[in-house]
N, C-alpha and C. Protein backbone atom coordinates (compact mmCIF):
# COMPACT_ATOMS: atom_id res chain seq x y z
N UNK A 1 -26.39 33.94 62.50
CA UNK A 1 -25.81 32.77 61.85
C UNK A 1 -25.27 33.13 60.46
N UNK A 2 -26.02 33.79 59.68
CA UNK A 2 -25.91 34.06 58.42
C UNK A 2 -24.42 35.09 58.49
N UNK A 3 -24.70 36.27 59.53
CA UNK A 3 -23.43 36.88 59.41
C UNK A 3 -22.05 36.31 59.63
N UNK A 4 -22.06 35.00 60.68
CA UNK A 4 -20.46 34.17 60.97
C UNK A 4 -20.35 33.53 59.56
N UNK A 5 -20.98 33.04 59.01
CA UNK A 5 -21.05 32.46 57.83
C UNK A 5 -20.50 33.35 56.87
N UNK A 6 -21.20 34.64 56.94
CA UNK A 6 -20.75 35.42 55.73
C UNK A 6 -18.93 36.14 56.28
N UNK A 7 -18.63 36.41 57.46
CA UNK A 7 -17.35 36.20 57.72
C UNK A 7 -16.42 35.26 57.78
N UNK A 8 -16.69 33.96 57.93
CA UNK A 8 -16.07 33.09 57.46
C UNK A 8 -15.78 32.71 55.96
N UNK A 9 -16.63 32.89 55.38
CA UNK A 9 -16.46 32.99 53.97
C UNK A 9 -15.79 34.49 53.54
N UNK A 10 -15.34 35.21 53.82
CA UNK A 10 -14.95 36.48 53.50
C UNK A 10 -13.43 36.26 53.99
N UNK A 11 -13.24 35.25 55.02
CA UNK A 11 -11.93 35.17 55.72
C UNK A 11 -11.22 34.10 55.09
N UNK A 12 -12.34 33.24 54.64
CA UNK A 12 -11.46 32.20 54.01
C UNK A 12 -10.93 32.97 51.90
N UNK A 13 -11.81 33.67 52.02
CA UNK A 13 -11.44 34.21 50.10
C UNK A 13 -10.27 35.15 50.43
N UNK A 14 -9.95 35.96 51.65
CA UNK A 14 -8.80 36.88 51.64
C UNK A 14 -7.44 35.99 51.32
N UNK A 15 -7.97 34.81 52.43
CA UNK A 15 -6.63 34.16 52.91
C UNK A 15 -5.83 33.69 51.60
N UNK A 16 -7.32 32.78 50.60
CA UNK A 16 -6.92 32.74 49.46
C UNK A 16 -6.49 33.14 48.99
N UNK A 17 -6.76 34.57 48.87
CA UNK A 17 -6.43 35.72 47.56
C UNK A 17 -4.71 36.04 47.94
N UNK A 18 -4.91 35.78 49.93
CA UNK A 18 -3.14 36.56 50.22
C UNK A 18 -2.41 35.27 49.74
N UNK A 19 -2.56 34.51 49.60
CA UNK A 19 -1.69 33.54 49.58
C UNK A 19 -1.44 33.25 47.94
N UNK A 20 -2.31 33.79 47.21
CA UNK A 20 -1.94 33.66 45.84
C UNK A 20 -1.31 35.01 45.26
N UNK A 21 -1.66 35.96 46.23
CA UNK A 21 -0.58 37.21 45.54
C UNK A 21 0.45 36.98 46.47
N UNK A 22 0.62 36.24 47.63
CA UNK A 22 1.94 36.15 48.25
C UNK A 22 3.34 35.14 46.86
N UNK A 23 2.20 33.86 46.37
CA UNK A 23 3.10 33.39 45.03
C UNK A 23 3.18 33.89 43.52
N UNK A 24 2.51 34.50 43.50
CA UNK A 24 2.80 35.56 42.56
C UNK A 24 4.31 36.47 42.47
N UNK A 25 3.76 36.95 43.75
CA UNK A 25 5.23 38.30 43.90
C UNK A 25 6.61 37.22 44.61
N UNK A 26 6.08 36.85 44.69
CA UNK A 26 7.43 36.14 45.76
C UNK A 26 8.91 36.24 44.60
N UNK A 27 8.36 35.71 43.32
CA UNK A 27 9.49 35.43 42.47
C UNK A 27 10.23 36.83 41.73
N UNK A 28 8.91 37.40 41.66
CA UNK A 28 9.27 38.94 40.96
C UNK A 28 9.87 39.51 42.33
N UNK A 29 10.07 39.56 43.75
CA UNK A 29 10.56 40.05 44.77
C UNK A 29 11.88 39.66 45.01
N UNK A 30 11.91 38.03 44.99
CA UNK A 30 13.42 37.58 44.66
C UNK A 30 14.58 38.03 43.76
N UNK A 31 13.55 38.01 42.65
CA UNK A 31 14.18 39.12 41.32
C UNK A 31 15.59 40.13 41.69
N UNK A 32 14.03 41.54 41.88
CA UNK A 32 14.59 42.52 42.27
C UNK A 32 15.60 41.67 43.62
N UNK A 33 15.59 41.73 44.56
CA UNK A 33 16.49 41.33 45.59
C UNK A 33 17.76 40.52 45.24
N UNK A 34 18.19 39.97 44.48
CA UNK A 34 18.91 39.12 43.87
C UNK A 34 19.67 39.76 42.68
N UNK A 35 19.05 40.82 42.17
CA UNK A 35 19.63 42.10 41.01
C UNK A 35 20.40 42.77 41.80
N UNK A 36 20.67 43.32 43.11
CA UNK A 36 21.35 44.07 43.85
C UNK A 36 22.53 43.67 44.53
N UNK A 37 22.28 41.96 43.96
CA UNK A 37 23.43 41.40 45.29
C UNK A 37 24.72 40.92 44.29
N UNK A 38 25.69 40.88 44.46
CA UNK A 38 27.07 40.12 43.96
C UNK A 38 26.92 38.70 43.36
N UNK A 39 27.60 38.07 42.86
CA UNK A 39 27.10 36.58 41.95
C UNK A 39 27.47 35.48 43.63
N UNK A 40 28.65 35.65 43.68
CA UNK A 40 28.80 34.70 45.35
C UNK A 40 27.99 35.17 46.22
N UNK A 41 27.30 35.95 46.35
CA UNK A 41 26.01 35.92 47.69
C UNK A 41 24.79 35.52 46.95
N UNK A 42 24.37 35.60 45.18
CA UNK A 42 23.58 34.86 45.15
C UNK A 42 23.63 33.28 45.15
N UNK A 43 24.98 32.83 45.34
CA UNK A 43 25.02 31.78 44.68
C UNK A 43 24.80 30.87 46.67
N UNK A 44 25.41 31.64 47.68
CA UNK A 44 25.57 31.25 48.72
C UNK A 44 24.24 31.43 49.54
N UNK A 45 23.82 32.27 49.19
CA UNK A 45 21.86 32.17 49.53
C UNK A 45 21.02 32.75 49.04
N UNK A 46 20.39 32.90 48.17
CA UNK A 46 19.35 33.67 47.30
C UNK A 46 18.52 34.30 47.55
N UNK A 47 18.07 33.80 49.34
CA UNK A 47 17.15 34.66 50.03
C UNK A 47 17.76 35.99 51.02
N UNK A 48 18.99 35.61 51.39
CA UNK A 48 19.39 36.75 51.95
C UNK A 48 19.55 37.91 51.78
N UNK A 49 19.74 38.92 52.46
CA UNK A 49 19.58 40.23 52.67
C UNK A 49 21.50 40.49 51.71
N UNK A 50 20.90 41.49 51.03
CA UNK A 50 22.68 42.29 50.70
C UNK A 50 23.43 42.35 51.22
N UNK A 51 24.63 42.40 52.10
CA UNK A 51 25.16 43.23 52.31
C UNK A 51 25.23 44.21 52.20
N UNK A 52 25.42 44.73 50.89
CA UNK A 52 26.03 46.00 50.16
C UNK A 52 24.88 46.04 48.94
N UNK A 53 24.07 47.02 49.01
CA UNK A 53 23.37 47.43 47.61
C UNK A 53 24.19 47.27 46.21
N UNK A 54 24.04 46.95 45.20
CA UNK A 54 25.02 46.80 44.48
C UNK A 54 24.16 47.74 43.26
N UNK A 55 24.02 48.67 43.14
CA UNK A 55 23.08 49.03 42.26
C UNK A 55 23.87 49.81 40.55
N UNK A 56 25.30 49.15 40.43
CA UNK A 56 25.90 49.51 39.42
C UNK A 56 25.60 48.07 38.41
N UNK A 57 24.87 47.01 39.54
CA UNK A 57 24.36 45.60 38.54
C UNK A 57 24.03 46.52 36.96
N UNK A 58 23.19 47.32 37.32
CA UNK A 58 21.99 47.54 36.79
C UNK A 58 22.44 48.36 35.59
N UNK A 59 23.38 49.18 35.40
CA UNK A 59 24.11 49.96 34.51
C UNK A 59 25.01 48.97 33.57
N UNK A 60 25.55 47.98 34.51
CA UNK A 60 26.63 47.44 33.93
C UNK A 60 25.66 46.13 33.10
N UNK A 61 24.50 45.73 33.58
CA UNK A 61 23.27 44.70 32.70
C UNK A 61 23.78 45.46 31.38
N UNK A 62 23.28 47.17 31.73
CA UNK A 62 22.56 47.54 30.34
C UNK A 62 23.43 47.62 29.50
N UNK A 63 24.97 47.76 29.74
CA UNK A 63 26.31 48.06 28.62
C UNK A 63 26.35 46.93 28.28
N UNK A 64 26.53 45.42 29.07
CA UNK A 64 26.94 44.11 28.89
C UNK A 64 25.84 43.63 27.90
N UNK A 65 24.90 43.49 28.22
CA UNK A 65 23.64 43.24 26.78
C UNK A 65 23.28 43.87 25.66
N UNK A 66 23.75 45.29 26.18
CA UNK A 66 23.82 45.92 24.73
C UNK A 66 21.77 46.32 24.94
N UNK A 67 21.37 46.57 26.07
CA UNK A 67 19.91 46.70 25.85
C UNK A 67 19.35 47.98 25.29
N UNK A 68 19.92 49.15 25.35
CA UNK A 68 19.47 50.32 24.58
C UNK A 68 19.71 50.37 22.78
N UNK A 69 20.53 49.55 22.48
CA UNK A 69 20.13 48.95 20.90
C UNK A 69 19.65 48.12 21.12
N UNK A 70 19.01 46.89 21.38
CA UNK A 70 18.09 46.08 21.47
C UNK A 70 16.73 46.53 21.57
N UNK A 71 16.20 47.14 22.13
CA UNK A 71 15.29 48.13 22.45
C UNK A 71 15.10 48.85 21.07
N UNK A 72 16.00 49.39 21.09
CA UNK A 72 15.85 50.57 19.66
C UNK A 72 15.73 49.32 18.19
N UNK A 73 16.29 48.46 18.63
CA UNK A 73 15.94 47.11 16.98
C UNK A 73 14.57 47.36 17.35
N UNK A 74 14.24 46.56 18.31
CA UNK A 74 13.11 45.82 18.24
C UNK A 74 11.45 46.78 18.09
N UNK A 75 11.83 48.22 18.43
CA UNK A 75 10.97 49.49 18.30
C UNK A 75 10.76 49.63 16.62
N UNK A 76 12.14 49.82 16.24
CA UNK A 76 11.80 49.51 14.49
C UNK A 76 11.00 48.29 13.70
N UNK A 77 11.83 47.13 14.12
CA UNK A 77 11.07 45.99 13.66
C UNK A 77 9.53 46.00 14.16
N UNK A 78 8.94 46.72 15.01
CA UNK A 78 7.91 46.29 15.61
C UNK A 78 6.60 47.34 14.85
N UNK A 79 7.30 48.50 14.74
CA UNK A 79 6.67 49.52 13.85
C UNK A 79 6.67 49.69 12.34
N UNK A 80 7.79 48.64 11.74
CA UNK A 80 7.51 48.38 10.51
C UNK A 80 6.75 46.98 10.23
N UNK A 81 6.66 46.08 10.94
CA UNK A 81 5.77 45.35 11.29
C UNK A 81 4.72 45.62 11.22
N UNK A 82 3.96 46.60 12.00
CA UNK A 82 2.87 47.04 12.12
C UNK A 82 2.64 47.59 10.55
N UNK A 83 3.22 48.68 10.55
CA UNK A 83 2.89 49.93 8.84
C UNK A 83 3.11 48.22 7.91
N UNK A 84 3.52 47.59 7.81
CA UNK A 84 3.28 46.45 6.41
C UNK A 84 2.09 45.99 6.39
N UNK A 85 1.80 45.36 7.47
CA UNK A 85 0.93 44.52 7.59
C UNK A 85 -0.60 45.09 8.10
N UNK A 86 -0.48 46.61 8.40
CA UNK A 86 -1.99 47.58 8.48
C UNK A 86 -2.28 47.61 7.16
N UNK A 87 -1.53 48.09 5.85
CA UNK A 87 -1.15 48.72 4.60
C UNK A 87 -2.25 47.56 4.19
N UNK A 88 -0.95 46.10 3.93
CA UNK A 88 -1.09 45.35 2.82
C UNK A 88 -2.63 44.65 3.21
N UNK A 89 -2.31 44.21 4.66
CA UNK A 89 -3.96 43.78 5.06
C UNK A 89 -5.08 44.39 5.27
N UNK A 90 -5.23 45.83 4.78
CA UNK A 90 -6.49 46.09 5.12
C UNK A 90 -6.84 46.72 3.60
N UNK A 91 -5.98 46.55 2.60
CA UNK A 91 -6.26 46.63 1.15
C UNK A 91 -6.58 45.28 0.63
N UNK A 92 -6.09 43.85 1.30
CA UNK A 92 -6.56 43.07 1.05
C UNK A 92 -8.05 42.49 1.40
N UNK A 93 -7.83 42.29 2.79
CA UNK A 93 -9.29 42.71 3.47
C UNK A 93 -10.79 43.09 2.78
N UNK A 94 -10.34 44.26 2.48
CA UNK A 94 -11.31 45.32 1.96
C UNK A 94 -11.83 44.88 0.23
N UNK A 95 -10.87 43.61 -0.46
CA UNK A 95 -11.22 43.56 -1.78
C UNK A 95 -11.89 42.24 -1.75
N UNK A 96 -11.66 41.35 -0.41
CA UNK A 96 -12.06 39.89 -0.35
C UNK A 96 -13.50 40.13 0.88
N UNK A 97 -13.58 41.21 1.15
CA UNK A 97 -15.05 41.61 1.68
C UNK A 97 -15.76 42.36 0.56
N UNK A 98 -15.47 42.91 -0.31
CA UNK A 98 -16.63 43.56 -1.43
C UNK A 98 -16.62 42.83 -2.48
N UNK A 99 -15.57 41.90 -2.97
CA UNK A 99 -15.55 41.22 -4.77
C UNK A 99 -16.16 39.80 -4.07
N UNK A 100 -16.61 39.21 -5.12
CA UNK A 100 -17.12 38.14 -4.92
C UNK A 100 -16.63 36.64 -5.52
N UNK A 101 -15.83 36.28 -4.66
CA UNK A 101 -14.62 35.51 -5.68
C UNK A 101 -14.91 33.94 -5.02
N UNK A 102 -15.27 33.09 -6.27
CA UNK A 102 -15.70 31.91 -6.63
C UNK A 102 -14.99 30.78 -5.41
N UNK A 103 -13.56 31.21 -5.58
CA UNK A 103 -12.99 30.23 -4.35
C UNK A 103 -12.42 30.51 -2.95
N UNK A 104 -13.64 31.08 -2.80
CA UNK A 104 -13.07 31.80 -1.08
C UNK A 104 -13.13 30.95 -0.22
N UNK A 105 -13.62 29.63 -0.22
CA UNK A 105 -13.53 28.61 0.55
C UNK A 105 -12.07 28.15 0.72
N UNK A 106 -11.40 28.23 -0.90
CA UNK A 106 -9.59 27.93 -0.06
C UNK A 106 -9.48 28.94 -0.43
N UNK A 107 -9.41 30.29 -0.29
CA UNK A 107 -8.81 31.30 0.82
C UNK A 107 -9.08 30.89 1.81
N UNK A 108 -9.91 30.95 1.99
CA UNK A 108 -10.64 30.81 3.30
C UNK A 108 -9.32 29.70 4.68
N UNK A 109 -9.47 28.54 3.95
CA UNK A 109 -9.10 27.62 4.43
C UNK A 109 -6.81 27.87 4.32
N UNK A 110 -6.98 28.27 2.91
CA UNK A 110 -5.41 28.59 3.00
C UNK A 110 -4.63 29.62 4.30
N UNK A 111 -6.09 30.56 4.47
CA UNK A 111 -5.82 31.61 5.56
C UNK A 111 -5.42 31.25 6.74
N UNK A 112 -6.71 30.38 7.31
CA UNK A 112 -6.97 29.61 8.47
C UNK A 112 -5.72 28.71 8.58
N UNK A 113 -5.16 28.04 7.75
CA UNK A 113 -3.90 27.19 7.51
C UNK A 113 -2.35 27.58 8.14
N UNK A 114 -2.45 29.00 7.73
CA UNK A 114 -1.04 29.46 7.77
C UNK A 114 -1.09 30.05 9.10
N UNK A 115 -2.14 30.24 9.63
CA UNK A 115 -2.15 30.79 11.05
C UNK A 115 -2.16 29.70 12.02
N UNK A 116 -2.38 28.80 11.62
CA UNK A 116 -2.37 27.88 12.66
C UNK A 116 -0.51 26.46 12.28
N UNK A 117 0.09 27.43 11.10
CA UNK A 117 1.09 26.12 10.86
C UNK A 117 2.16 26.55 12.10
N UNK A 118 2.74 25.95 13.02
CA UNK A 118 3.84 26.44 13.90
C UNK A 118 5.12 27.36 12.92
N UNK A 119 5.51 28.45 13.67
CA UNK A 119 7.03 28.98 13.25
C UNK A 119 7.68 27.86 13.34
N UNK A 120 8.22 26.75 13.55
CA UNK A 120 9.51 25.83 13.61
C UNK A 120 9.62 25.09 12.23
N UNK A 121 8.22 25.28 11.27
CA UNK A 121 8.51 24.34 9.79
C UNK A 121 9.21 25.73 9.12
N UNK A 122 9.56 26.82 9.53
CA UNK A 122 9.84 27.89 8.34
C UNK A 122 11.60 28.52 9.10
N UNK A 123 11.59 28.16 10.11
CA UNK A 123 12.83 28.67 10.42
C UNK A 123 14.22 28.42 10.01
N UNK A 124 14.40 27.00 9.54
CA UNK A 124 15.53 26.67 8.85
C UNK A 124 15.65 26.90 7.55
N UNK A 125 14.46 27.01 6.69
CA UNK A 125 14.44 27.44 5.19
C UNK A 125 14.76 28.75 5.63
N UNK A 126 14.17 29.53 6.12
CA UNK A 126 14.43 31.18 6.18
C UNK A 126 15.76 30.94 6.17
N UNK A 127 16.19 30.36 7.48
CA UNK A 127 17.59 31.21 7.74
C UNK A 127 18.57 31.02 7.10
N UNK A 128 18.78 29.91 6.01
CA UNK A 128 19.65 29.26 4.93
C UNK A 128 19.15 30.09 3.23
N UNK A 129 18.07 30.74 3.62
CA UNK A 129 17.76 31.33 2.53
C UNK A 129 18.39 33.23 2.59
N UNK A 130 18.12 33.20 4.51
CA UNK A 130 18.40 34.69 4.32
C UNK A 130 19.97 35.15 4.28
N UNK A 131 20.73 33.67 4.96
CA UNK A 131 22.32 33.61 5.11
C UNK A 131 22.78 33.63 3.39
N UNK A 132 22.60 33.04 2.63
CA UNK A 132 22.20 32.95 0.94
C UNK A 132 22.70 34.50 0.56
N UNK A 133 21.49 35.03 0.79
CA UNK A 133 20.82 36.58 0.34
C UNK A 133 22.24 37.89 1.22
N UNK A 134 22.73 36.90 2.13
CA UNK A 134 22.99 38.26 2.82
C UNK A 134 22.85 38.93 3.55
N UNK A 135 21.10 38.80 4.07
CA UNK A 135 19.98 39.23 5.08
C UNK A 135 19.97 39.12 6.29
N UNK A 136 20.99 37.97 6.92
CA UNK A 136 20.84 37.89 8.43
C UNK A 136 21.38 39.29 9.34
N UNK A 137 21.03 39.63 10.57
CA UNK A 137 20.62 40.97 11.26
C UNK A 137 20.26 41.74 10.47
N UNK A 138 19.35 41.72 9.52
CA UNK A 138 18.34 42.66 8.78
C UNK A 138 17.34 43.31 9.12
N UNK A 139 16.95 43.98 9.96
CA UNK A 139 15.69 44.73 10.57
C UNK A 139 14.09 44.10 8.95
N UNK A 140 14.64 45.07 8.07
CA UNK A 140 13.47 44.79 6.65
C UNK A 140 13.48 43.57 6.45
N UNK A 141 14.25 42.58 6.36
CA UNK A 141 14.25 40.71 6.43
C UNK A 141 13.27 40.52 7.43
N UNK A 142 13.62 40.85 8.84
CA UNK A 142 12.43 40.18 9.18
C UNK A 142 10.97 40.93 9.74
N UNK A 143 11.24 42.22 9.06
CA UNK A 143 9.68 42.53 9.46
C UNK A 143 8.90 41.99 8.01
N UNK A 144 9.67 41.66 7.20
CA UNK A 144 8.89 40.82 5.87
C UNK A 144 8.30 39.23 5.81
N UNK A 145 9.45 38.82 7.25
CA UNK A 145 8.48 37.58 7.53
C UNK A 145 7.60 37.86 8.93
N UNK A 146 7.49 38.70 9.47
CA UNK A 146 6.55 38.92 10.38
C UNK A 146 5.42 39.61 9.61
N UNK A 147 5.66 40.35 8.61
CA UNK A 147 4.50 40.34 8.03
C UNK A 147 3.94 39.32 6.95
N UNK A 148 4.51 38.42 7.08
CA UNK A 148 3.51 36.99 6.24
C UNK A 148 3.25 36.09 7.61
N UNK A 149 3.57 36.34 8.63
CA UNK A 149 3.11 35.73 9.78
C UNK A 149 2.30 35.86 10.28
N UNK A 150 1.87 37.79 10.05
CA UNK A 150 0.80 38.62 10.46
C UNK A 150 -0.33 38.47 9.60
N UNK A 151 0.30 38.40 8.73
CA UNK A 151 -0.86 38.82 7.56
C UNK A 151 -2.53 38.08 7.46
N UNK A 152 -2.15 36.72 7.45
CA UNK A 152 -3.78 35.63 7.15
C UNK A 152 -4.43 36.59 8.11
N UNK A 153 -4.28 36.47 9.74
CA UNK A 153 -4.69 37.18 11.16
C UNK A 153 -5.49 38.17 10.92
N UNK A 154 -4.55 39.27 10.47
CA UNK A 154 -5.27 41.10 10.11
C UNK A 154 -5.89 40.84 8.85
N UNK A 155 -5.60 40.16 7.62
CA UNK A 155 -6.92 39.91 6.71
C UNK A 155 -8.09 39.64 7.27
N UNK A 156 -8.49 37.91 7.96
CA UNK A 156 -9.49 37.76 8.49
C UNK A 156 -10.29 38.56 9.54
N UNK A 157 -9.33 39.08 10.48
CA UNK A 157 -10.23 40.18 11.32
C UNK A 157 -10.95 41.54 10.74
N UNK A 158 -10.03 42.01 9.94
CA UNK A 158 -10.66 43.40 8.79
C UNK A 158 -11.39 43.32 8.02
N UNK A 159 -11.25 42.04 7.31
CA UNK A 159 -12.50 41.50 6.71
C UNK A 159 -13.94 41.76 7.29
N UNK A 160 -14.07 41.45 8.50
CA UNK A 160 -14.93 41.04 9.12
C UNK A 160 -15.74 42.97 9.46
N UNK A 161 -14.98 43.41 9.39
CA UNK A 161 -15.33 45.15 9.59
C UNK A 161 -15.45 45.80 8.37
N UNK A 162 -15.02 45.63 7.24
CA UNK A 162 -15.22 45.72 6.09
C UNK A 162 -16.68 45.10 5.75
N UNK A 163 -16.98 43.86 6.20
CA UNK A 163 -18.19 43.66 6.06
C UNK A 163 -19.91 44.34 6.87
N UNK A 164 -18.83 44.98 7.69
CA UNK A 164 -20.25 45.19 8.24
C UNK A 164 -20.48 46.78 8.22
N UNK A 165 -19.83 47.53 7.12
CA UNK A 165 -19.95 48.43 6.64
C UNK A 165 -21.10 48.93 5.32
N UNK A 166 -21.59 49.66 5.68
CA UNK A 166 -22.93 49.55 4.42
C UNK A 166 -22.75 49.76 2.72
N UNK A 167 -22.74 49.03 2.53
CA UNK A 167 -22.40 49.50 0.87
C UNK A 167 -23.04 50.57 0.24
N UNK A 168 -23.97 51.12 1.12
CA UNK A 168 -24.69 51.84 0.50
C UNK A 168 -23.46 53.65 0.40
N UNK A 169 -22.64 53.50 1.22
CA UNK A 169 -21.82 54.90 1.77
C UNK A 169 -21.26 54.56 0.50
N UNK A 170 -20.51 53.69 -0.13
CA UNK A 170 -19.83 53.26 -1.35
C UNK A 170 -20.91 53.46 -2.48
N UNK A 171 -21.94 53.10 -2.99
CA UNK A 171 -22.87 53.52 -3.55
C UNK A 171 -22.73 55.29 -3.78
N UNK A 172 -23.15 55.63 -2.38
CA UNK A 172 -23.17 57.44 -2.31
C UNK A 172 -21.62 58.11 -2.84
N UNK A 173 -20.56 57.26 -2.70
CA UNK A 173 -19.38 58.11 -2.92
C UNK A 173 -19.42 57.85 -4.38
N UNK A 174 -19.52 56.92 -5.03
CA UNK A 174 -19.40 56.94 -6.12
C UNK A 174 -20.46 57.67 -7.20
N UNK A 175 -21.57 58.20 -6.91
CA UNK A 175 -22.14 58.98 -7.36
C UNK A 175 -21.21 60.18 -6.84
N UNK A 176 -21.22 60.74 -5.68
CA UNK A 176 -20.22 61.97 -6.34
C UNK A 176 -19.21 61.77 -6.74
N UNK A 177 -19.00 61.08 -7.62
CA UNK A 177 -17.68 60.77 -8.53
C UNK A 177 -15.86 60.63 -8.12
N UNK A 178 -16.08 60.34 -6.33
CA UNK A 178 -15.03 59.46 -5.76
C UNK A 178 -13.92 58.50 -6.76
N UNK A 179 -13.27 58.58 -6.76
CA UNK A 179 -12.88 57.43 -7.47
C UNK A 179 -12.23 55.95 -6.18
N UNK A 180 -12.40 55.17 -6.81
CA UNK A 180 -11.69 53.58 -6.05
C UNK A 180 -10.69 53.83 -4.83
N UNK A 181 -9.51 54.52 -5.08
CA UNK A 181 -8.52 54.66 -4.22
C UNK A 181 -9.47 56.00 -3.08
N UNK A 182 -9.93 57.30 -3.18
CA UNK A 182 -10.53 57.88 -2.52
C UNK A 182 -11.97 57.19 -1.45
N UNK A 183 -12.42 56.59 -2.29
CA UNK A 183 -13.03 55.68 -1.33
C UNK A 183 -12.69 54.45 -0.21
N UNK A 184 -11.61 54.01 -0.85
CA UNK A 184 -11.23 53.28 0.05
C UNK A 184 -10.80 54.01 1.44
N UNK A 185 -9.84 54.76 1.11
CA UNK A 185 -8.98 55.87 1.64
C UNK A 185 -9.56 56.44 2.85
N UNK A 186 -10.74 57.10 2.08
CA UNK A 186 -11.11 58.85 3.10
C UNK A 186 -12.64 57.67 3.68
N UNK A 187 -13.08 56.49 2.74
CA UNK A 187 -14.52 56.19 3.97
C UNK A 187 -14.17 55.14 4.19
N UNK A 188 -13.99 54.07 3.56
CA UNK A 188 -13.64 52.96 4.08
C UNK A 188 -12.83 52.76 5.63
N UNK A 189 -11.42 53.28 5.15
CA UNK A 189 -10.48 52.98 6.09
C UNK A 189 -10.76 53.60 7.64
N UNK A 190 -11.49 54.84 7.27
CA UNK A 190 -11.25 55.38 8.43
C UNK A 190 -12.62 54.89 9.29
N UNK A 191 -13.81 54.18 9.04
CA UNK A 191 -14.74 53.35 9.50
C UNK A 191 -13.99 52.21 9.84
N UNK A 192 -13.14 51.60 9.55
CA UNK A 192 -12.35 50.60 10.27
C UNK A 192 -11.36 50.71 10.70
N UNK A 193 -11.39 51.70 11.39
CA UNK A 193 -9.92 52.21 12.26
C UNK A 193 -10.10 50.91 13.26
N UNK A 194 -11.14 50.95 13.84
CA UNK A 194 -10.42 50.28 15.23
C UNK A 194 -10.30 48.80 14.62
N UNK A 195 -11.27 48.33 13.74
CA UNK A 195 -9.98 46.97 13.48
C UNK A 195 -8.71 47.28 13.61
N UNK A 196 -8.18 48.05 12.88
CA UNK A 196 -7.17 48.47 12.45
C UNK A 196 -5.89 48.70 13.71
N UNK A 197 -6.53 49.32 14.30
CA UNK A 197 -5.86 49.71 15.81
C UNK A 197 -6.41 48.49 16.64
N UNK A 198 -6.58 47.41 16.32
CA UNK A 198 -6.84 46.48 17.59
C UNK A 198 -5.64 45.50 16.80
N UNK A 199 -5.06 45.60 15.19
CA UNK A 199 -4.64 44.36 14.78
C UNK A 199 -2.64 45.20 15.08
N UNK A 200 -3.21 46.58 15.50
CA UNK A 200 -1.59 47.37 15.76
C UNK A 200 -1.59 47.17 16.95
N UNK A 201 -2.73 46.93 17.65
CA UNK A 201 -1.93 46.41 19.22
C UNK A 201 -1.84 45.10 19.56
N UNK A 202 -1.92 44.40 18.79
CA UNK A 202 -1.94 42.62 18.96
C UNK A 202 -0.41 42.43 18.23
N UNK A 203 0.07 43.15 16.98
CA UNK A 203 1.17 42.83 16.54
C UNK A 203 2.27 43.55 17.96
N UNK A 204 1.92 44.61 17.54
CA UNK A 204 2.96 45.21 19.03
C UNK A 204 3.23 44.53 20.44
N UNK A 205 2.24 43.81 20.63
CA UNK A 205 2.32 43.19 21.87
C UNK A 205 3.09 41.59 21.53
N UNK A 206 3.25 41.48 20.35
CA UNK A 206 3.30 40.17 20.50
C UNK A 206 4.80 40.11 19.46
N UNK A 207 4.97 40.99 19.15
CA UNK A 207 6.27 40.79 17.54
C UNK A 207 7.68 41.48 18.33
């Protein structure tokens, strides 16, 4: 009894599972299938078979969009993105986890603020400010507002690794006569790499 049971239940979770990777792929399958075909055979049935492979779609996408500079922008913007906002936030980080500053409640709260205000209150000031300046298709324009977009985010998370670092290693460097920037540098930073590398793969994935 127990075993029809346990096959029935095993038959009914496949069926499930096929039928949810059957809607899954279905659209990404159409895709591809629909990339190969002429604009009048997609337009005359979307499910049908090619005729004719058309596989110069795919060359002629990449000249018509212009995607190998697009690609190459967005590799820059995405890596100066990252180097601003590792830099500036984990020197900030690192001074609002060791100093002890009276109104960290609005930091605190100013932080929490800006991460949660939507992009749509800042997009029309920007872009009347950067048309102004000169700045529009600027690669450095806007990895400067992706890094104030980034920034509250990788403060608060580095913070949080900065803190749980022993003061006592800071203590020891500064008896051997380390100075401020060497400490930060050679012990600090490199004990919070993987903040560090978790806030370079969250910008990358997402900027």
């Amino acid at each position: 009894m127990r075993l029809i049971e346990s096959r029935l239940t095993m038959a009914i979770t496949y069926t499930v599972l096929g039928f949810l990777t059957f809607i899954t792929l279905f659209p990404i399958a159409l895709l591809v299938l629909n990339s190969i075909k002429t604009s009048p055979e997609i337009v005359q049935n979307p499910l049908a078979l090619p005729s004719v492979l058309h596989w110069d779609n795919f060359t002629r996408a990449w000249a018509d969009a212009r995607l190998g500079t697009t690609m190459m922008n967005s590799a820059k913007l995405t890596a100066l993105t990252i180097v601003m906002v590792c830099t500036t936030g984990s020197m900030t980080a690192y001074v609002l986890a060791r100093k002890k500053i009276k109104l960290w409640k609005i930091v605190t709260f100013y932080l929490l603020a800006t991460t949660t205000a939507p992009i749509q209150l800042l997009m029309f000031p920007l872009y009347f400010g950067f048309a102004r300046l000169g700045l529009i298709n600027n690669i450095f324009a806007v990895a400067l507002v992706y890094t104030a977009i980034w920034s509250p985010f990788a403060i608060m998370l580095l913070r949080t690794y900065f803190l749980a670092i022993l003061k006592e290693l800071e203590e020891a460097a500064l008896v051997d006569g380390a100075t401020a920037w060497q400490m930060f540098s050679k012990i600090m930073l490199p004990m919070a790499s993987p903040g560090i590398l978790t806030v370079a793969l969250i910008i990358g994935l997402y900027s």
